[in-house]
PDB file of N, CA and C in Angstrom:
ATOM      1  N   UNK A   1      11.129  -9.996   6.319  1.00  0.00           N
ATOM      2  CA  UNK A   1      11.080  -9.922   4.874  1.00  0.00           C
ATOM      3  C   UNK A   1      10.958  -8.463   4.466  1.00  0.00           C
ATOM      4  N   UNK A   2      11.325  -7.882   2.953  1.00  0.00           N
ATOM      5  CA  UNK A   2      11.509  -7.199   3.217  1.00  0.00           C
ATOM      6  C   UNK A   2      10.507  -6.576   1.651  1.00  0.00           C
ATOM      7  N   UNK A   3       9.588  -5.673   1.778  1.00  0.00           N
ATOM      8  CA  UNK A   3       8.599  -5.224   0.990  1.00  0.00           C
ATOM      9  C   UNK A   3       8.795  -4.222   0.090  1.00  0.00           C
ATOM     10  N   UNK A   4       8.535  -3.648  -1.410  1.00  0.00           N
ATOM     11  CA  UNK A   4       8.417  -2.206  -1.924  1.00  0.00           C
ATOM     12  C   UNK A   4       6.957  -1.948  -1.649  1.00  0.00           C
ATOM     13  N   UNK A   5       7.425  -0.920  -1.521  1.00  0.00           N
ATOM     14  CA  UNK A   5       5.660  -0.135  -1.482  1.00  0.00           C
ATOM     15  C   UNK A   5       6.474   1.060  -2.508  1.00  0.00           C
ATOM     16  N   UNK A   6       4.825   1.157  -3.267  1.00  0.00           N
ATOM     17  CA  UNK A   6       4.631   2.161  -4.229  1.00  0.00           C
ATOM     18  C   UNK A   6       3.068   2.893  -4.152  1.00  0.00           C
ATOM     19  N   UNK A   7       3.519   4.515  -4.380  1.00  0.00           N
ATOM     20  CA  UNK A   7       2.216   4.894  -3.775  1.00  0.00           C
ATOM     21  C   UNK A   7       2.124   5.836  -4.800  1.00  0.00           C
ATOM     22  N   UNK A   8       0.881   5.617  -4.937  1.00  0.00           N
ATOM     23  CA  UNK A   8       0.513   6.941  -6.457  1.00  0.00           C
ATOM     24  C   UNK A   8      -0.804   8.049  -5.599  1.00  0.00           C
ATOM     25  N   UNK A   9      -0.703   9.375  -6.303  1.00  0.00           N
ATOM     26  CA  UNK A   9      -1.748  10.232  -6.003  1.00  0.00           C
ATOM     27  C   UNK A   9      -1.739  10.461  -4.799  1.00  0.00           C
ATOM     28  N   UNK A  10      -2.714  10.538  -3.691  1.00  0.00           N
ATOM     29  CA  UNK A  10      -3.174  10.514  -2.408  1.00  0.00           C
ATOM     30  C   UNK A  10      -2.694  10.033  -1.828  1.00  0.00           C
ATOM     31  N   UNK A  11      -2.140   8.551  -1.515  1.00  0.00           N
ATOM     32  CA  UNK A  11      -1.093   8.333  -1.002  1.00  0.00           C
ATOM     33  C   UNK A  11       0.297   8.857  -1.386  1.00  0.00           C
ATOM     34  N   UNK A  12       0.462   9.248  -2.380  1.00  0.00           N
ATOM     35  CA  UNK A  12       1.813   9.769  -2.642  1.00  0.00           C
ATOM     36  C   UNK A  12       2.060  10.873  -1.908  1.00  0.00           C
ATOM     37  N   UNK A  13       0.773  11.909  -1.616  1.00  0.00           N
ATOM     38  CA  UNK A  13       0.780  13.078  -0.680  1.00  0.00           C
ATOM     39  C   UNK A  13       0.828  12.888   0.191  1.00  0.00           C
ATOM     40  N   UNK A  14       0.057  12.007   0.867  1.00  0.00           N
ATOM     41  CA  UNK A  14      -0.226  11.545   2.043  1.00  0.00           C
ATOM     42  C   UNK A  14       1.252  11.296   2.922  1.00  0.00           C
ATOM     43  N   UNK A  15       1.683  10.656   1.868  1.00  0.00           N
ATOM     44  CA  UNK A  15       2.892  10.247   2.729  1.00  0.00           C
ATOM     45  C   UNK A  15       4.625  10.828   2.634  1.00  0.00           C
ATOM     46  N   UNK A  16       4.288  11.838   1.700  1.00  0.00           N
ATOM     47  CA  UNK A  16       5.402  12.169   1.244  1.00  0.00           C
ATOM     48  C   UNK A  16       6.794  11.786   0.696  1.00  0.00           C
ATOM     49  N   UNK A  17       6.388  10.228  -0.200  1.00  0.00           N
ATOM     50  CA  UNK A  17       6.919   9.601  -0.695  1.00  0.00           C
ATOM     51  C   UNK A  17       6.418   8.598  -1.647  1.00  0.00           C
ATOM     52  N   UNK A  18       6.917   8.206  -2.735  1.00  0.00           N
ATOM     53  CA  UNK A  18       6.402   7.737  -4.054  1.00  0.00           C
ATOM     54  C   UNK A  18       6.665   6.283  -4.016  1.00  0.00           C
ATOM     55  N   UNK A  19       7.715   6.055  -2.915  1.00  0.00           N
ATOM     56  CA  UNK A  19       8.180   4.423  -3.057  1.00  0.00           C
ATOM     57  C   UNK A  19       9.177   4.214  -1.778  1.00  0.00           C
ATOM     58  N   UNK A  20       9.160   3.217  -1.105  1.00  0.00           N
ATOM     59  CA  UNK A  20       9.939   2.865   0.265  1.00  0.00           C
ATOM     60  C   UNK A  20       9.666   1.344   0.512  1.00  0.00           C
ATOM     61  N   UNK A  21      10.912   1.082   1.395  1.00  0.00           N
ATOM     62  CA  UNK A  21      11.034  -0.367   1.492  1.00  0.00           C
ATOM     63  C   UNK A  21      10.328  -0.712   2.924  1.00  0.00           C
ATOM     64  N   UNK A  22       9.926  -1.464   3.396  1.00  0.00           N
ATOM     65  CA  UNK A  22       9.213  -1.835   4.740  1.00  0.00           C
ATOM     66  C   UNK A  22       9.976  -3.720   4.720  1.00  0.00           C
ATOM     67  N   UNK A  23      10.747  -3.314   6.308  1.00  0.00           N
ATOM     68  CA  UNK A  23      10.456  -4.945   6.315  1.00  0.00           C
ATOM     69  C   UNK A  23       9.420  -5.321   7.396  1.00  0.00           C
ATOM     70  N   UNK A  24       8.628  -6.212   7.224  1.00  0.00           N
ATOM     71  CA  UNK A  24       7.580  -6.815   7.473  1.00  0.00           C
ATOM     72  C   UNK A  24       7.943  -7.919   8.083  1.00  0.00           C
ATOM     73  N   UNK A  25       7.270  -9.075   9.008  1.00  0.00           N
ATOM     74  CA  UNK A  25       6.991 -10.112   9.657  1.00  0.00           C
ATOM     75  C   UNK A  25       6.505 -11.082   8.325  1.00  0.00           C
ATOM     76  N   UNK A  26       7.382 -12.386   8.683  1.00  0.00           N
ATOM     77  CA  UNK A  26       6.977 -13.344   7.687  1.00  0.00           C
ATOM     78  C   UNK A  26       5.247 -13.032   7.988  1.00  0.00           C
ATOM     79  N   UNK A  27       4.448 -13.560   7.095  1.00  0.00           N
ATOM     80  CA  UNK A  27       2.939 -13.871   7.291  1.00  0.00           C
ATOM     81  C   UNK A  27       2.039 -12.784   7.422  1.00  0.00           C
ATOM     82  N   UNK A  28       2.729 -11.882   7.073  1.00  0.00           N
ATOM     83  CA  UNK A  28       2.344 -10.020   7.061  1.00  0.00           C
ATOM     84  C   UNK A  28       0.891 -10.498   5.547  1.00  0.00           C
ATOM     85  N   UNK A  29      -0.024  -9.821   5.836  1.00  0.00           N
ATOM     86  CA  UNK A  29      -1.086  -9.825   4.967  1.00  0.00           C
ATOM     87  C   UNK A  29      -0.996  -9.069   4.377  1.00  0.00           C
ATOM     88  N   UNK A  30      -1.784  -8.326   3.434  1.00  0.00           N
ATOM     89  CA  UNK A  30      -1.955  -6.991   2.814  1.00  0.00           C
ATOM     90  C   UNK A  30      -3.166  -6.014   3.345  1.00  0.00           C
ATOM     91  N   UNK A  31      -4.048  -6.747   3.925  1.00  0.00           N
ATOM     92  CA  UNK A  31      -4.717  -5.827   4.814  1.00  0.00           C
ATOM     93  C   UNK A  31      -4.227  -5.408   6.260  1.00  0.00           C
ATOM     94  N   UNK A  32      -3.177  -6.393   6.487  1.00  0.00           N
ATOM     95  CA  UNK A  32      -2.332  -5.380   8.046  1.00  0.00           C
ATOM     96  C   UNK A  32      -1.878  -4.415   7.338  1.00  0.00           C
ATOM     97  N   UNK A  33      -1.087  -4.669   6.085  1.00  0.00           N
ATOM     98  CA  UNK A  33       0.134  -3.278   5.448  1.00  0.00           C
ATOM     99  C   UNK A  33      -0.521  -2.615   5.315  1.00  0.00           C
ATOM    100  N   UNK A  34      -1.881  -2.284   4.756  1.00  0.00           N
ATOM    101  CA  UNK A  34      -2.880  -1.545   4.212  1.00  0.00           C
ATOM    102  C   UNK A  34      -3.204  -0.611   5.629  1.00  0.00           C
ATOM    103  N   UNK A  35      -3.149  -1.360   7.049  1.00  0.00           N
ATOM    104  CA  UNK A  35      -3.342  -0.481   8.060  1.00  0.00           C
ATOM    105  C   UNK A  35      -2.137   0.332   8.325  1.00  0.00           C
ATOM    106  N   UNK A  36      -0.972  -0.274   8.413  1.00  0.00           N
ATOM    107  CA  UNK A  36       0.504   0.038   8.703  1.00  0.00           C
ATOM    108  C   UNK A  36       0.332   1.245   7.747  1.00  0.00           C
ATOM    109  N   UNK A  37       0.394   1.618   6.696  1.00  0.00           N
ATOM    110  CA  UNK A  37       0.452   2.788   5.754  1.00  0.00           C
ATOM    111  C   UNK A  37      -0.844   3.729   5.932  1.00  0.00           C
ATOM    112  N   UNK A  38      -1.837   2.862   6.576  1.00  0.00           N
ATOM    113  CA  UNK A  38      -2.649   4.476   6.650  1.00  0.00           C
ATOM    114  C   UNK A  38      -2.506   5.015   8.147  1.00  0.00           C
ATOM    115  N   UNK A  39      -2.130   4.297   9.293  1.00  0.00           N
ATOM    116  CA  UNK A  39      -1.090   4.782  10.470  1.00  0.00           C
ATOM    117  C   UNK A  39      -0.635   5.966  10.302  1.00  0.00           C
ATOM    118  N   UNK A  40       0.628   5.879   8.775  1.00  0.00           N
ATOM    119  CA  UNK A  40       2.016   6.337   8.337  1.00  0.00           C
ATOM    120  C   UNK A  40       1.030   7.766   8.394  1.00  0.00           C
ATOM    121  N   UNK A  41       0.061   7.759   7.513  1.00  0.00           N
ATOM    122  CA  UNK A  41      -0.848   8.877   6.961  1.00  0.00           C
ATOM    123  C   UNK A  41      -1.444   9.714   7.527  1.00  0.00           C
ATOM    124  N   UNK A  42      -1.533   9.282   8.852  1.00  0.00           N
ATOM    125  CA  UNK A  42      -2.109  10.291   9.957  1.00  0.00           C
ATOM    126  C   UNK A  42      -3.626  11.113   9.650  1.00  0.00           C
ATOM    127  N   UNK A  43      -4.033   9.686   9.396  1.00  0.00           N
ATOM    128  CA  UNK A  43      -5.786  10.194   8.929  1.00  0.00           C
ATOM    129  C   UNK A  43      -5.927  10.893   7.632  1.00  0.00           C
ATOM    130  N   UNK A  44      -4.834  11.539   6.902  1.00  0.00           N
ATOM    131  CA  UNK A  44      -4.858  11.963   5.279  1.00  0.00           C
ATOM    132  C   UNK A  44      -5.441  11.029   4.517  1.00  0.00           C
ATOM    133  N   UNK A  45      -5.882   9.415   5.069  1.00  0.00           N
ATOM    134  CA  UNK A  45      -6.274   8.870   4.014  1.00  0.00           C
ATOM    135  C   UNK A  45      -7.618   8.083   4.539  1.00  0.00           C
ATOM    136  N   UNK A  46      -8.376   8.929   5.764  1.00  0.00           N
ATOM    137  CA  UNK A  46      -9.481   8.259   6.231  1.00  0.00           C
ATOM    138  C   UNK A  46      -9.983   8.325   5.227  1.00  0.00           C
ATOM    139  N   UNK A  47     -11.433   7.351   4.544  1.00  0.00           N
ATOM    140  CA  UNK A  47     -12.385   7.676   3.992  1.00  0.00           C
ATOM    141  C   UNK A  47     -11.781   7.275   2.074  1.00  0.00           C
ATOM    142  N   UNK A  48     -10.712   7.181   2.070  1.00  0.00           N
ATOM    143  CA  UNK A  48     -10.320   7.187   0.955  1.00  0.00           C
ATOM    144  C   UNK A  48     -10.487   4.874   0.571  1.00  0.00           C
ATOM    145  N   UNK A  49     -10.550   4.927  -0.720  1.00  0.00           N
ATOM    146  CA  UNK A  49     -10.730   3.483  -0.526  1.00  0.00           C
ATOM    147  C   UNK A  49      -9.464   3.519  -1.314  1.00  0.00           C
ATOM    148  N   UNK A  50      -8.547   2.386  -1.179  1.00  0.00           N
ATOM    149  CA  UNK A  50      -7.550   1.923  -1.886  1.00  0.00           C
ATOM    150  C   UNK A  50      -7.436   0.515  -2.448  1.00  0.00           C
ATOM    151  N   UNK A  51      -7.327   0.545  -4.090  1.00  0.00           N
ATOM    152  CA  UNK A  51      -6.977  -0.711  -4.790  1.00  0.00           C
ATOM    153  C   UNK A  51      -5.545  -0.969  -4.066  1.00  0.00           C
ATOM    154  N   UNK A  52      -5.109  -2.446  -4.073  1.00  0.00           N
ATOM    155  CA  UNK A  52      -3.491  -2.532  -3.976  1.00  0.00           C
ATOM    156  C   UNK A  52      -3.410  -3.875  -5.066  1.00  0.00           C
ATOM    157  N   UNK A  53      -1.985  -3.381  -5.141  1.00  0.00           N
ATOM    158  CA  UNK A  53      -1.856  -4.739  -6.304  1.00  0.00           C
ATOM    159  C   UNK A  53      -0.637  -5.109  -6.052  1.00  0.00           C
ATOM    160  N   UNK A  54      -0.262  -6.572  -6.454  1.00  0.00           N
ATOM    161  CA  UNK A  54       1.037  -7.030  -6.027  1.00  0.00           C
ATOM    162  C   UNK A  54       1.418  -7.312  -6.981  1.00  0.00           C
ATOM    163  N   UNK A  55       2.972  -7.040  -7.246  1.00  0.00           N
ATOM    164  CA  UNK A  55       4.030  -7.543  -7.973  1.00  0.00           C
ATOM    165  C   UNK A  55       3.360  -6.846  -9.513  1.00  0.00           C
ATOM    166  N   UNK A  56       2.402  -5.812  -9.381  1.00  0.00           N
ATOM    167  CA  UNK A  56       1.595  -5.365 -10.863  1.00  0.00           C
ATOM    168  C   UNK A  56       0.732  -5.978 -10.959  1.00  0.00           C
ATOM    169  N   UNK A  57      -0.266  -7.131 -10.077  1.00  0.00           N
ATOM    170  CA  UNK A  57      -1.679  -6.998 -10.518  1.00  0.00           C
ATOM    171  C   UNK A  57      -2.410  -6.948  -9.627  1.00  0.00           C
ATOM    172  N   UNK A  58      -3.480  -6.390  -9.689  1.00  0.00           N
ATOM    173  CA  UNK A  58      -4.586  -6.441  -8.360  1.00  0.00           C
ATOM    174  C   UNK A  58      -5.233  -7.298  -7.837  1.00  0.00           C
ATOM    175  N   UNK A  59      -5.197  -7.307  -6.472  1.00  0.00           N
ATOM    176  CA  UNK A  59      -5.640  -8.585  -6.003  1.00  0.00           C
ATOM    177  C   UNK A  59      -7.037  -8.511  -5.470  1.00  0.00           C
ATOM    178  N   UNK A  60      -7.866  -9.290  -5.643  1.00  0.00           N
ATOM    179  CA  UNK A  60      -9.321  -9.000  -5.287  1.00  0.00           C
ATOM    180  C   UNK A  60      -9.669  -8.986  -3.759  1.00  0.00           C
ATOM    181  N   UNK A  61      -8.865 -10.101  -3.072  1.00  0.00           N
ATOM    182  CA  UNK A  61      -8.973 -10.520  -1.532  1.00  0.00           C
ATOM    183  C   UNK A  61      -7.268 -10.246  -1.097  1.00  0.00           C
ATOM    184  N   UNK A  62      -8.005 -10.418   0.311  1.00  0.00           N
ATOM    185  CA  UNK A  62      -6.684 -10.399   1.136  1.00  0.00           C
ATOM    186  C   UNK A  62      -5.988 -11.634   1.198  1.00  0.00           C
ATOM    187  N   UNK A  63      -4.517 -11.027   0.810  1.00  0.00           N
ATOM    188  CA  UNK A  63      -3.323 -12.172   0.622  1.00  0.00           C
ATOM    189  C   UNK A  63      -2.045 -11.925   1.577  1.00  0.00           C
ATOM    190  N   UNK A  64      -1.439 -13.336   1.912  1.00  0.00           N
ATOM    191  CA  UNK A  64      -0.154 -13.459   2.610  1.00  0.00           C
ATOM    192  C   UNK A  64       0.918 -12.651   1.492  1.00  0.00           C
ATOM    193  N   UNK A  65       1.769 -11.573   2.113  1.00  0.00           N
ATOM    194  CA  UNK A  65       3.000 -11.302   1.223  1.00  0.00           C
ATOM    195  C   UNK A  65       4.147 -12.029   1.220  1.00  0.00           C
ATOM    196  N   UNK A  66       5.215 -12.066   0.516  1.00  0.00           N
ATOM    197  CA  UNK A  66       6.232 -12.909   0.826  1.00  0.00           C
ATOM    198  C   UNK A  66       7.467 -11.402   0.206  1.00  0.00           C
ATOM    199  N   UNK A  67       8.565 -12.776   0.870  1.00  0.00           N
ATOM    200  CA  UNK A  67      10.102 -11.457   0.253  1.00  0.00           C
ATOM    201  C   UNK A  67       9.894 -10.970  -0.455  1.00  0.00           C
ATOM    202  N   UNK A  68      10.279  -9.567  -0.800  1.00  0.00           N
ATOM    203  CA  UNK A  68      10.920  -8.955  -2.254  1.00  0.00           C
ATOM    204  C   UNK A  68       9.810  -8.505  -2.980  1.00  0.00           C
ATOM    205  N   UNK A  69       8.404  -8.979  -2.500  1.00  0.00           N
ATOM    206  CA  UNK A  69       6.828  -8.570  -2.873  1.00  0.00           C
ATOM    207  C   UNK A  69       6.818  -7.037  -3.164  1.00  0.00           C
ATOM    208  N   UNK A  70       6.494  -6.805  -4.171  1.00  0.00           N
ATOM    209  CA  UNK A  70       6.034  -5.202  -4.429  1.00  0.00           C
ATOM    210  C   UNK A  70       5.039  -4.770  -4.201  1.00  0.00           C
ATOM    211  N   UNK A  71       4.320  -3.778  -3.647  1.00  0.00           N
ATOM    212  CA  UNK A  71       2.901  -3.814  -3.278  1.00  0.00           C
ATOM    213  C   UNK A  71       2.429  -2.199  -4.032  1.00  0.00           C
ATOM    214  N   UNK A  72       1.733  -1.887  -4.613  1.00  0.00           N
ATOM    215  CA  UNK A  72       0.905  -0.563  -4.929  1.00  0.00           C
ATOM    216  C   UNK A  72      -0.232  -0.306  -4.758  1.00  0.00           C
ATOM    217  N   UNK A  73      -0.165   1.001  -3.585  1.00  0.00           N
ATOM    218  CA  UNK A  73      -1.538   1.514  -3.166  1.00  0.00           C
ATOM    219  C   UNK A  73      -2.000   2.411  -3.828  1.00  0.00           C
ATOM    220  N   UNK A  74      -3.158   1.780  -4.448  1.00  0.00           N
ATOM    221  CA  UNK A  74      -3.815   3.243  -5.569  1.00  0.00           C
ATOM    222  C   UNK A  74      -5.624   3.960  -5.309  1.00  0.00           C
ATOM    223  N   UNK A  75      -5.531   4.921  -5.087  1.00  0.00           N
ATOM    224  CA  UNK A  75      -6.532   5.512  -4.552  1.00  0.00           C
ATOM    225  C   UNK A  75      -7.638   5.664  -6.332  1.00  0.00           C
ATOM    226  N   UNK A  76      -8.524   5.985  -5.795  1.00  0.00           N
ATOM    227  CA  UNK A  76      -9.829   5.452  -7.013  1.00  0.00           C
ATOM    228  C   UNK A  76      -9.127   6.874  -8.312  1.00  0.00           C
ATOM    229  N   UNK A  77      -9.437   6.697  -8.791  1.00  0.00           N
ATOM    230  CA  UNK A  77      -9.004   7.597 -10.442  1.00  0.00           C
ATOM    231  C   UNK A  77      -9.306   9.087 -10.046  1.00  0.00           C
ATOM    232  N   UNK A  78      -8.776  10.219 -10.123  1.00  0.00           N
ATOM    233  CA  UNK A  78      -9.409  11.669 -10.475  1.00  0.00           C
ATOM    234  C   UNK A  78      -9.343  11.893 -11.452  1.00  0.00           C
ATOM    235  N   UNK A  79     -10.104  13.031 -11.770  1.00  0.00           N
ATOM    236  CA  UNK A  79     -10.499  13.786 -12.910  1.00  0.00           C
ATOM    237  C   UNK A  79      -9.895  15.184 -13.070  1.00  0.00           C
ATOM    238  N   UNK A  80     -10.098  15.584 -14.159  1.00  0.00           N
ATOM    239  CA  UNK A  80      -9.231  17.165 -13.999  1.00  0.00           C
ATOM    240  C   UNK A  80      -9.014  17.729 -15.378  1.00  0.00           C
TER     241      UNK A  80
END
């Protein structure tokens, strides 16, 4: 199946990209992807906590993804 990921802020640095497709294993969770992308990150995002939200809303617990699922990893708010 095949996933968007969208990454704002810290992950956006982190990874040097704002948005990319991942295909995934049917039954892929959001806390495996959540590991799979901080892998990608090469420790740029130890320590950091990340909201994710699917399809635009946030999900409180860990959920099964399915096809075509959009996922956004958002690191806590800065200031400035």
């Amino acid at each position: 199946m095949k996933i968007t990921i969208k990454c704002f802020s810290q992950v956006k640095y982190a990874l040097g990209i704002d948005e990319f497709v991942l295909e995934l294993e049917a039954g892929t969770m959001t806390s495996e992807l959540e590991q799979n992308i901080r892998s990608k990150a090469d420790g740029k995002l130890d320590g950091i906590s990340l909201r994710i939200a699917v399809n635009q809303k946030y999900i409180p617990n860990d959920i099964e993804l399915n096809d075509g699922d959009e996922v956004a990893f958002i690191p806590p708010v800065q200031g400035g």
